[in-house]
Protein backbone atom coordinates (compact mmCIF):
# COMPACT_ATOMS: atom_id res chain seq x y z
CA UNK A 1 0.00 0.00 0.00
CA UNK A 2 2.77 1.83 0.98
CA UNK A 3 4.79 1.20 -2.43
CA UNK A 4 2.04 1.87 -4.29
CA UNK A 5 1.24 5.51 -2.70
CA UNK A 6 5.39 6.52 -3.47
CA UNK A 7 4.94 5.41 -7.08
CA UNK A 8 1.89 7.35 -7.49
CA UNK A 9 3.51 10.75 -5.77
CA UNK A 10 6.98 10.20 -7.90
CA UNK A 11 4.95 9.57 -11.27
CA UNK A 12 3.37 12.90 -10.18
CA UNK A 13 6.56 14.22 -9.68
CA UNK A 14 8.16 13.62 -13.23
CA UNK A 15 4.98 14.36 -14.89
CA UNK A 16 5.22 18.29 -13.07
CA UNK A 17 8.89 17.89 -14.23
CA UNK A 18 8.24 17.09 -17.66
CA UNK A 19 5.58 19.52 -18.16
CA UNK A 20 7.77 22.60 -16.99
CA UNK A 21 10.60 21.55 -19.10
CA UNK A 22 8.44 21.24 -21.80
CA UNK A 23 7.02 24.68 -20.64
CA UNK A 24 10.50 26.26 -20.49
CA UNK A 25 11.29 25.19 -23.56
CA UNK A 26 8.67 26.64 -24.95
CA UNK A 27 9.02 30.01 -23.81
CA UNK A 28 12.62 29.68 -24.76
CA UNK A 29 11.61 29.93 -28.66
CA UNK A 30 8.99 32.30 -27.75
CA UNK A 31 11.14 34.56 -26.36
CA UNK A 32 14.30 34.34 -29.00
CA UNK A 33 11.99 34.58 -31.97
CA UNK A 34 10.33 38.00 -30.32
CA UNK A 35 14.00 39.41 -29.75
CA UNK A 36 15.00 38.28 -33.53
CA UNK A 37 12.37 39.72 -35.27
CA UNK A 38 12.38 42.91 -33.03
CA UNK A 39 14.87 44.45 -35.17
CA UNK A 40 13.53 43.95 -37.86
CA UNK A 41 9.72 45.14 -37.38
CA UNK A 42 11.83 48.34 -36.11
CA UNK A 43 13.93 48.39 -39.34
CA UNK A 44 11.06 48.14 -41.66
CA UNK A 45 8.75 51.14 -39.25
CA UNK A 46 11.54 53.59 -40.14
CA UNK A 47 10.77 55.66 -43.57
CA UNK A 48 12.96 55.15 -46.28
CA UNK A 49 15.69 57.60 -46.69
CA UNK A 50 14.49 60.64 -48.95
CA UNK A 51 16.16 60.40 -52.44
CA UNK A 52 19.79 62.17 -53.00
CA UNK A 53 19.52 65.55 -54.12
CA UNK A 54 20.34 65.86 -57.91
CA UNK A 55 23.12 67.57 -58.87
CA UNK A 56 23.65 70.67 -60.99
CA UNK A 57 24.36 69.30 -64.16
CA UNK A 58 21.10 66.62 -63.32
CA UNK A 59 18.62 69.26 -62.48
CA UNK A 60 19.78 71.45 -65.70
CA UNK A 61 19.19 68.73 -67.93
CA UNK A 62 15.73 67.76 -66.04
CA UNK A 63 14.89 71.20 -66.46
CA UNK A 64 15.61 71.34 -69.67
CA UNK A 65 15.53 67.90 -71.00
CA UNK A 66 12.22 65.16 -71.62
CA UNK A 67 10.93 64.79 -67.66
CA UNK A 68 7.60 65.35 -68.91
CA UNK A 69 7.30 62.77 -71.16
CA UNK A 70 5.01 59.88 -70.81
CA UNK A 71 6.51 56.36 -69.21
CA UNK A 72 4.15 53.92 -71.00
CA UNK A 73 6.48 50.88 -71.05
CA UNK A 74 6.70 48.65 -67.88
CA UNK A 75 10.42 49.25 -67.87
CA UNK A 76 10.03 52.74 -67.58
CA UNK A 77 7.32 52.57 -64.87
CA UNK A 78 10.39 51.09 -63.03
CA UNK A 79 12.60 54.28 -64.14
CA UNK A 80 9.94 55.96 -62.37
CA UNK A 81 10.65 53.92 -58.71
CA UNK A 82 14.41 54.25 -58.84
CA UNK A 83 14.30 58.44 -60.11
CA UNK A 84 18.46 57.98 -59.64
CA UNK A 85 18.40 55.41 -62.22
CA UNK A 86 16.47 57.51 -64.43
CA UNK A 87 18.41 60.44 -64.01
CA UNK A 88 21.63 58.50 -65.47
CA UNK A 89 19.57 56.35 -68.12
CA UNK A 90 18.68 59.53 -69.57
CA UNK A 91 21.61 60.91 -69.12
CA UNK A 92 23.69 57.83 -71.08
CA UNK A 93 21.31 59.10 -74.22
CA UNK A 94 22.29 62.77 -74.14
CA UNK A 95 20.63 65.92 -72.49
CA UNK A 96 19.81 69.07 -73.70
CA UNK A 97 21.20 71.27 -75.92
CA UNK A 98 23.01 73.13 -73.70
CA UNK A 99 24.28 70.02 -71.65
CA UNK A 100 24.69 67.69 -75.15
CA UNK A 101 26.73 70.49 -76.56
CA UNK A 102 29.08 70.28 -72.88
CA UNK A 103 29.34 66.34 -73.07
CA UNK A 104 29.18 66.04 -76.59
CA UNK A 105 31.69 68.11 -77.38
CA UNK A 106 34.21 66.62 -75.06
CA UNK A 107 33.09 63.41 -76.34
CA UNK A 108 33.83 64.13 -79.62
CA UNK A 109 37.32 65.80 -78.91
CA UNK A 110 37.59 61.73 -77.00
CA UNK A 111 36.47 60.41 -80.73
CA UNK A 112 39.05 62.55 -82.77
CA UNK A 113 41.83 62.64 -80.23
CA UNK A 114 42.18 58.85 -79.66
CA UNK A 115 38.84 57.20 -81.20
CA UNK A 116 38.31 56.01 -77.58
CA UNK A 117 34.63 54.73 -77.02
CA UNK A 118 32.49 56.63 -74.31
CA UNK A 119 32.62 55.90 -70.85
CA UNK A 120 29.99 52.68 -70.36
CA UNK A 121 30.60 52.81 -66.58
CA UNK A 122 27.37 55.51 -65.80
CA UNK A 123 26.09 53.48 -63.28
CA UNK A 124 29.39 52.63 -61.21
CA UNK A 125 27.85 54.19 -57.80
CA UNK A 126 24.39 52.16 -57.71
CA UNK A 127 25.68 48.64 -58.15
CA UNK A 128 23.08 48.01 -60.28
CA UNK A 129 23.86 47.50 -64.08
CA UNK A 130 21.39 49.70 -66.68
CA UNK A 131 22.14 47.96 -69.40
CA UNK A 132 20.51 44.68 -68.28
CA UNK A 133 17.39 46.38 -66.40
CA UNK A 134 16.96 49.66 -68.30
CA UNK A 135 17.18 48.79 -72.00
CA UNK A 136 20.32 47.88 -74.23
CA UNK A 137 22.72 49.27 -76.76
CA UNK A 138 22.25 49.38 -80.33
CA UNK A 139 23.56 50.29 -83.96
CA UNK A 140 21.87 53.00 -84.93
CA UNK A 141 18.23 52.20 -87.41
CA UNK A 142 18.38 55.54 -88.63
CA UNK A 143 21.47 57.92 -89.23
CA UNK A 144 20.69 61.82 -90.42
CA UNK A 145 23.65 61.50 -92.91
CA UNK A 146 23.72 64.98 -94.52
CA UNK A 147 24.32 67.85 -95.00
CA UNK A 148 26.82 70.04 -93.30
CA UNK A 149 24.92 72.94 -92.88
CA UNK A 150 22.02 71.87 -93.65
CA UNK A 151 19.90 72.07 -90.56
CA UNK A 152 21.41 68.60 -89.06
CA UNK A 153 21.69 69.81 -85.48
CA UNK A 154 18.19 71.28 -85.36
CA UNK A 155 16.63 68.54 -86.53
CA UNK A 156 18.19 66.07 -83.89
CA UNK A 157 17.43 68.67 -81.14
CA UNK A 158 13.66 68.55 -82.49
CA UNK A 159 13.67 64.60 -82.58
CA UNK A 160 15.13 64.73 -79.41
CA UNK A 161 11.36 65.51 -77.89
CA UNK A 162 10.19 62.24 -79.12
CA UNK A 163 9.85 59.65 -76.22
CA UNK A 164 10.30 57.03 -78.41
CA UNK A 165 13.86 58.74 -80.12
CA UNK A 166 17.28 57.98 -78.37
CA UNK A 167 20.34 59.76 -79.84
CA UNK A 168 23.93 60.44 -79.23
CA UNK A 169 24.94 63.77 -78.68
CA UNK A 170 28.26 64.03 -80.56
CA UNK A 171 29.04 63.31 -83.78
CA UNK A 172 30.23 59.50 -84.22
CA UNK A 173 32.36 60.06 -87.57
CA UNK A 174 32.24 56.22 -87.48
CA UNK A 175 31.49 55.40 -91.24
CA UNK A 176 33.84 57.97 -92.25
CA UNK A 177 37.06 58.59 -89.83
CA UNK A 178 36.79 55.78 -87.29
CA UNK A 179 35.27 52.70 -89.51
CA UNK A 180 38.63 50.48 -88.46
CA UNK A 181 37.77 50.40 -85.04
CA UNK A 182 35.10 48.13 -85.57
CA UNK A 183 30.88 47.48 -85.10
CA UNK A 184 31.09 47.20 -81.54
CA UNK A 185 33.21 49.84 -80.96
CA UNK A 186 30.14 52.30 -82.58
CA UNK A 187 27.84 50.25 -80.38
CA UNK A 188 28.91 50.90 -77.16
CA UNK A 189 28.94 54.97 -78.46
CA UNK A 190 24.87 55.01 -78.83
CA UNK A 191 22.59 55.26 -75.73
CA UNK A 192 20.54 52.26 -74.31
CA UNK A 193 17.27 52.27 -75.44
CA UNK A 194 14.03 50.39 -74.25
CA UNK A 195 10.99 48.56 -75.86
CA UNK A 196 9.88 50.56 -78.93
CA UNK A 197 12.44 53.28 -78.86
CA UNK A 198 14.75 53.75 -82.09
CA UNK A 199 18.35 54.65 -82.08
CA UNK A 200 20.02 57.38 -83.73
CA UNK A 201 22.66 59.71 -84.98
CA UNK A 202 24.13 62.36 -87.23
CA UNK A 203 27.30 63.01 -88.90
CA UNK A 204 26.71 65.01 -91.71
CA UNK A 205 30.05 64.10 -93.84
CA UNK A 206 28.52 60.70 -94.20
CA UNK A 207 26.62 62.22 -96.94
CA UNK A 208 29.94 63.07 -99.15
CA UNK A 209 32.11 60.06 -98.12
CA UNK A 210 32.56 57.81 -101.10
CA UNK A 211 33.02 54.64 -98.58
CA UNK A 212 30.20 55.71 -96.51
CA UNK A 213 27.16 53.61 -98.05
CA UNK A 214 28.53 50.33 -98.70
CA UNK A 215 30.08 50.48 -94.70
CA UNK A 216 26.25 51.27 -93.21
CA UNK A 217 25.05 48.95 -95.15
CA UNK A 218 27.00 46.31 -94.33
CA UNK A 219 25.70 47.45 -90.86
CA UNK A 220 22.67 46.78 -92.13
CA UNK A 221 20.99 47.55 -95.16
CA UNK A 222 17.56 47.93 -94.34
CA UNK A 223 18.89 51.43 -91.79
CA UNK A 224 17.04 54.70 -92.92
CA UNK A 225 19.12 57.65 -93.94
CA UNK A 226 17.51 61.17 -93.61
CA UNK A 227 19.27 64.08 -95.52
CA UNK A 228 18.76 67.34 -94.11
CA UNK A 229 19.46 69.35 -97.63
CA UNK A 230 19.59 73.57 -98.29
CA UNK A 231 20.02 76.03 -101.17
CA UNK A 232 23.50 74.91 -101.86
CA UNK A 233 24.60 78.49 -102.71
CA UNK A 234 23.46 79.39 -99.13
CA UNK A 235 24.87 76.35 -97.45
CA UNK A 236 28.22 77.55 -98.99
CA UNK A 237 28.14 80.66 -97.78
CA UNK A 238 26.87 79.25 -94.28
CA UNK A 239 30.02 77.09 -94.56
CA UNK A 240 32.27 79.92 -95.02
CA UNK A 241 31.12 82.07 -92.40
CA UNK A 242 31.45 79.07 -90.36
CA UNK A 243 34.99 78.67 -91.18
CA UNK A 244 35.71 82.33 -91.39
CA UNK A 245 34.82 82.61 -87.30
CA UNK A 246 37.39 80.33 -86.80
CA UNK A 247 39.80 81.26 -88.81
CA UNK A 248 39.44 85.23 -89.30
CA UNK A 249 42.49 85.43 -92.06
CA UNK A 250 40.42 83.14 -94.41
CA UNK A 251 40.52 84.11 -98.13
CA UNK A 252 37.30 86.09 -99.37
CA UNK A 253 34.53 83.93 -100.45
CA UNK A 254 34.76 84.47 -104.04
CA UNK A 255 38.53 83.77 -103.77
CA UNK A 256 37.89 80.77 -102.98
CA UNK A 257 34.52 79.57 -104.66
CA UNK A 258 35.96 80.94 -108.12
CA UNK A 259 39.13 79.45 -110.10
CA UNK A 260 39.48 82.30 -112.20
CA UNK A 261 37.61 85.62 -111.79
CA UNK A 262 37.90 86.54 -115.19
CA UNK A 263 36.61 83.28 -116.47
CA UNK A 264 34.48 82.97 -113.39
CA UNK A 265 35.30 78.90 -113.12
CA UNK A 266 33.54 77.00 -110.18
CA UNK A 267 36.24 75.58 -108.40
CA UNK A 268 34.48 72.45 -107.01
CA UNK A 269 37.60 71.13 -105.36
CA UNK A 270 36.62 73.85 -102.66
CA UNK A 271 34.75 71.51 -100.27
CA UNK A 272 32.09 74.37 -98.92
CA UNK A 273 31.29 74.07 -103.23
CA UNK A 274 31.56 70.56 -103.71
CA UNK A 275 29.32 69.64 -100.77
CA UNK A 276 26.28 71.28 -103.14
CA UNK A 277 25.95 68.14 -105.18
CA UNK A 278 23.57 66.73 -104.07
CA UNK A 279 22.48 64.49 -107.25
CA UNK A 280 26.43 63.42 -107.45
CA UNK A 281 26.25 62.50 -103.57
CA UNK A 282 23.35 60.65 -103.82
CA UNK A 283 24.29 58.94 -106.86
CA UNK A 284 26.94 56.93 -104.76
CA UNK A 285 24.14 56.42 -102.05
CA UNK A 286 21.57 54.68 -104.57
CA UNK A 287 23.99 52.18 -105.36
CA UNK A 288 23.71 50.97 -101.94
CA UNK A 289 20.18 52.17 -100.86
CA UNK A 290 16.54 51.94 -102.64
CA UNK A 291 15.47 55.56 -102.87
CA UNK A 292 12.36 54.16 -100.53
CA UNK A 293 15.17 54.38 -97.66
CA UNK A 294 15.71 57.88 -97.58
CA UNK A 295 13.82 60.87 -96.43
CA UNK A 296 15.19 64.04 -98.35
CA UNK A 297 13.81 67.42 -95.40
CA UNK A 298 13.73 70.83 -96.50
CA UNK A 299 16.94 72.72 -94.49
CA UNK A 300 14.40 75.86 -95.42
CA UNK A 301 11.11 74.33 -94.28
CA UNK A 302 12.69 72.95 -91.41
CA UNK A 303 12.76 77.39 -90.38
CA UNK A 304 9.79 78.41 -91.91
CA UNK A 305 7.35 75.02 -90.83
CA UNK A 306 9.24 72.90 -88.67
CA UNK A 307 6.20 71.29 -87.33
CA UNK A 308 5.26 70.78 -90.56
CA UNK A 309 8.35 68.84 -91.71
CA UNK A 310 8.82 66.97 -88.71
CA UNK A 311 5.50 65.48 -88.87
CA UNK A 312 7.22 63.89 -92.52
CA UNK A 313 10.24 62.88 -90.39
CA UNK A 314 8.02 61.02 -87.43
CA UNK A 315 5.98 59.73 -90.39
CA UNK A 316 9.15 58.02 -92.27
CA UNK A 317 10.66 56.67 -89.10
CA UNK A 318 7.58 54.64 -87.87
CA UNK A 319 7.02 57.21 -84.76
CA UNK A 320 3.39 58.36 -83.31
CA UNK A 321 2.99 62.19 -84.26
CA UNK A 322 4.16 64.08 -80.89
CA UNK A 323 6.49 66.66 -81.72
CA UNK A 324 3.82 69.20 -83.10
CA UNK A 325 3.29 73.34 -83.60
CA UNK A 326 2.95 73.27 -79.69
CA UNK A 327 6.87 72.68 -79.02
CA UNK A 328 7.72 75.73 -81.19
CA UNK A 329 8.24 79.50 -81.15
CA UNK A 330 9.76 81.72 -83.90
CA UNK A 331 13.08 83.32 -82.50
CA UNK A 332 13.32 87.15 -83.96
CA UNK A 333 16.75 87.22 -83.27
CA UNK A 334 18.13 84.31 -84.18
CA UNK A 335 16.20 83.65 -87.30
CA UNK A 336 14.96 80.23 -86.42
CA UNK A 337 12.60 78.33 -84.21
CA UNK A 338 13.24 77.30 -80.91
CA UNK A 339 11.51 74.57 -78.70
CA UNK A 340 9.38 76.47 -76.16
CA UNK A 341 10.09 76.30 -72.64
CA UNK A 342 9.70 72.64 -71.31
CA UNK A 343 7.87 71.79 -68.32
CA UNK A 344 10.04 72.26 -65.36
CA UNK A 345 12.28 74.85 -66.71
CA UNK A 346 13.80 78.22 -66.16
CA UNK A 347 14.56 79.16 -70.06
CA UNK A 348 13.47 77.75 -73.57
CA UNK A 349 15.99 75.61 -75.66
CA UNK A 350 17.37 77.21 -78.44
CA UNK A 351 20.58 75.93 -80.77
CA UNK A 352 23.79 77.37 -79.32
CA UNK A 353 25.19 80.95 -80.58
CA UNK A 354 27.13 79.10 -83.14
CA UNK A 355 23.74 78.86 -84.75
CA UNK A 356 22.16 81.95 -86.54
CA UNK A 357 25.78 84.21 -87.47
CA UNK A 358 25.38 86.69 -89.98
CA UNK A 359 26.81 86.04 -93.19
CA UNK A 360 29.45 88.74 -94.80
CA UNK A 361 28.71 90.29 -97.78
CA UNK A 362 29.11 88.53 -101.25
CA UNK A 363 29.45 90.29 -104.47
CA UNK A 364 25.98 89.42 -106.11
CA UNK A 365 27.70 88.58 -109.45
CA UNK A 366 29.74 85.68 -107.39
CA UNK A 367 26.32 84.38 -106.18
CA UNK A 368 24.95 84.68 -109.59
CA UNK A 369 27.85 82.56 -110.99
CA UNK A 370 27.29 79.83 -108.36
CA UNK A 371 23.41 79.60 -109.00
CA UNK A 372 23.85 79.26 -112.93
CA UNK A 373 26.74 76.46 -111.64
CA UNK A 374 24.49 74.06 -109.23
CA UNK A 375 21.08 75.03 -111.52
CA UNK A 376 21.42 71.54 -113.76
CA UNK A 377 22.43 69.73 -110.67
CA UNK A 378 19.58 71.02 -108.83
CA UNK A 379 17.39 69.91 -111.47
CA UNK A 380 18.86 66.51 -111.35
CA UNK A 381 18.40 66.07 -108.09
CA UNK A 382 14.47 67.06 -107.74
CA UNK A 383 14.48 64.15 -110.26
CA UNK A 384 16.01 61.92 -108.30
CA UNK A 385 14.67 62.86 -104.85
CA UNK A 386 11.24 63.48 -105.85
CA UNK A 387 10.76 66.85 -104.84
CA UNK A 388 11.15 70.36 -105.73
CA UNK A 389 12.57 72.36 -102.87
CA UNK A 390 12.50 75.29 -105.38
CA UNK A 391 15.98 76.71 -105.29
CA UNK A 392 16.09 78.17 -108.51
């Protein structure tokens, strides 16, 4: 009776013993699962750091670059989370005018000086690489190829407005001074574009070089080629006075532009002359090209309408009408249009003071000369282009 009363009380026993282990052990977990994730309910209460302030050179081109355009691609909803990321992706595909003409200069002087490509290391700081989440790298599917003078830079400074138009800022020279350094080498120059965006660039020599069209189109044949094209007699004398700022002992116009002034030869070996021919420029290009792969744009339309002619340009290249009379304003001053004043900023853009000199005075006689020399090449070249841009 005895025995069986001490089993009873020490079967009692273990079973109080077991249950507070078990009870201890319990509260054990308990307790180092509240103290684990402590830190971290606390981490993820406090607000996320605000966003870094942008710099100078950011906030200039935001001002004065395409912040109000509309993000309608997924990828670029995600531009819109990370505004950093943006800032540089936008960046990588050129700014401005005022900023492309800053980095695209000194890009350019990179291209001449050593043919070095541009920097692909943008995104260095963030540790994440654009180039696999915010689009990719590509040749170019359309290349304003001429001419010098022409309206080039005013044209890709209009495109520029385009959502849907990516373009590098300097001038590649790639099919005409740098060809030997190879496909990818050009690549890596052009900015990264996403879903539905095109590529492109200008180098207006491209138009003259003899090697040029069979090099783009073994890039690919199927690329479309705008020519920006003026009254060659005024594109001369544009090209003069452009020279003639930099070099202020230059001969006299009619020095130059005439072999013999008693005779009053063209001397077409004078490039600012030679550059004219159109019809003998695109000759070469035809070999290459169908005619269907060109858009020929009116250098003097492009001043007068440009709203007008860049609904042809948005038109050839496959784009959705957006650059319209709305981005424009006449510029007294200057003598051309400028893009009105962008959401955002302090100034409208306008092409740099480069653009818009006064020309010096030619003898009339001289200009006479030269519009008797390009009138049959003129004609040709309505012929071949399809239009009369009504020069003569």
């Amino acid at each position: 009776m005895g025995c069986s009363g001490c089993g009873v009380r020490w079967f009692n026993r273990a079973s109080v013993l077991c249950t507070m282990l078990l009870a201890f052990t319990y509260l054990f977990y308990c307790l180092a699962g509240v103290c684990d994730s402590a830190p971290r309910a606390a981490a993820h209460s406090r607000p996320p750091p605000p966003p870094p302030s942008p710099t100078d050179a950011e906030r200039d081109y935001n001002n004065d670059g395409d912040s109000s355009r509309a993000l309608d691609n997924p990828l670029r909803s995600l531009l819109r989370a990370h505004p950093a990321q943006e800032r540089r992706s936008r960046r990588d595909g050129g700014a401005d005018s005022a900023e492309s003409h800053a980095l695209g200069d000194a890009r350019e002087q990179r291209l001449r000086g050593d043919g070095g490509a541009a920097d692909d290391d943008d995104d260095a700081g963030t540790g994440i690489p654009v180039a696999n989440s915010y689009g990719t790298k590509k040749v170019p599917q359309a290349i304003i190829i001429g001419v010098k003078k022409g309206g080039t830079r005013a044209l890709l400074e209009f495109l520029r407005i385009h959502p849907d138009v990516r373009a590098v800022g300097a001038e590649p020279h790639f099919f005409d001074r740098f060809y030997d350094k190879g496909l990818e080498w050009y690549r890596n120059l052009m900015p990264r574009t996403l879903d539905g965006q095109i590529t492109m660039e200008k180098t207006p020599s491209y138009f003259v070089t003899k090697e040029a069209p069979a090099r783009v189109c073994a890039m690919n044949c199927h690329t479309k080629l705008i020519v920006v094209v003026r009254d060659p007699v005024t594109r001369a004398v544009s090209d003069y006075t452009q020279t003639l700022s930099k070099n202020p002992g230059l001969p006299t116009f009619q020095s130059l532009a005439l072999k013999n002034a008693t005779t009053g030869l063209i001397d077409t070996t004078w490039s600012a002359v030679r550059i004219g021919l159109y019809a003998t420029h695109l000759e070469n290009w035809l070999q290459h090209f169908p005619a269907s792969h060109f858009l020929f744009v009116s250098g003097e339309r492009l001043v007068s309408d440009p709203a007008g002619e860049m609904g042809r340009v948005q038109d050839f290249l496959g784009l959705k009408r957006v650059v319209s009379d709305k981005h424009f304003y006449f510029n007294q001053t200057k003598g051309f249009p400028c893009l009105k004043k962008p959401e955002g900023s302090s100034r409208p853009r306008c092409l740099g003071k480069s653009k818009g000199r006064p020309h010096p005075q030619i003898p009339s006689e001289v200009l006479q000369r030269l519009r008797d020399f390009y009138r049959p090449f003129n004609h040709r070249f309505y012929q071949m282009s399809g239009q009369d841009f009504g020069w003569d």
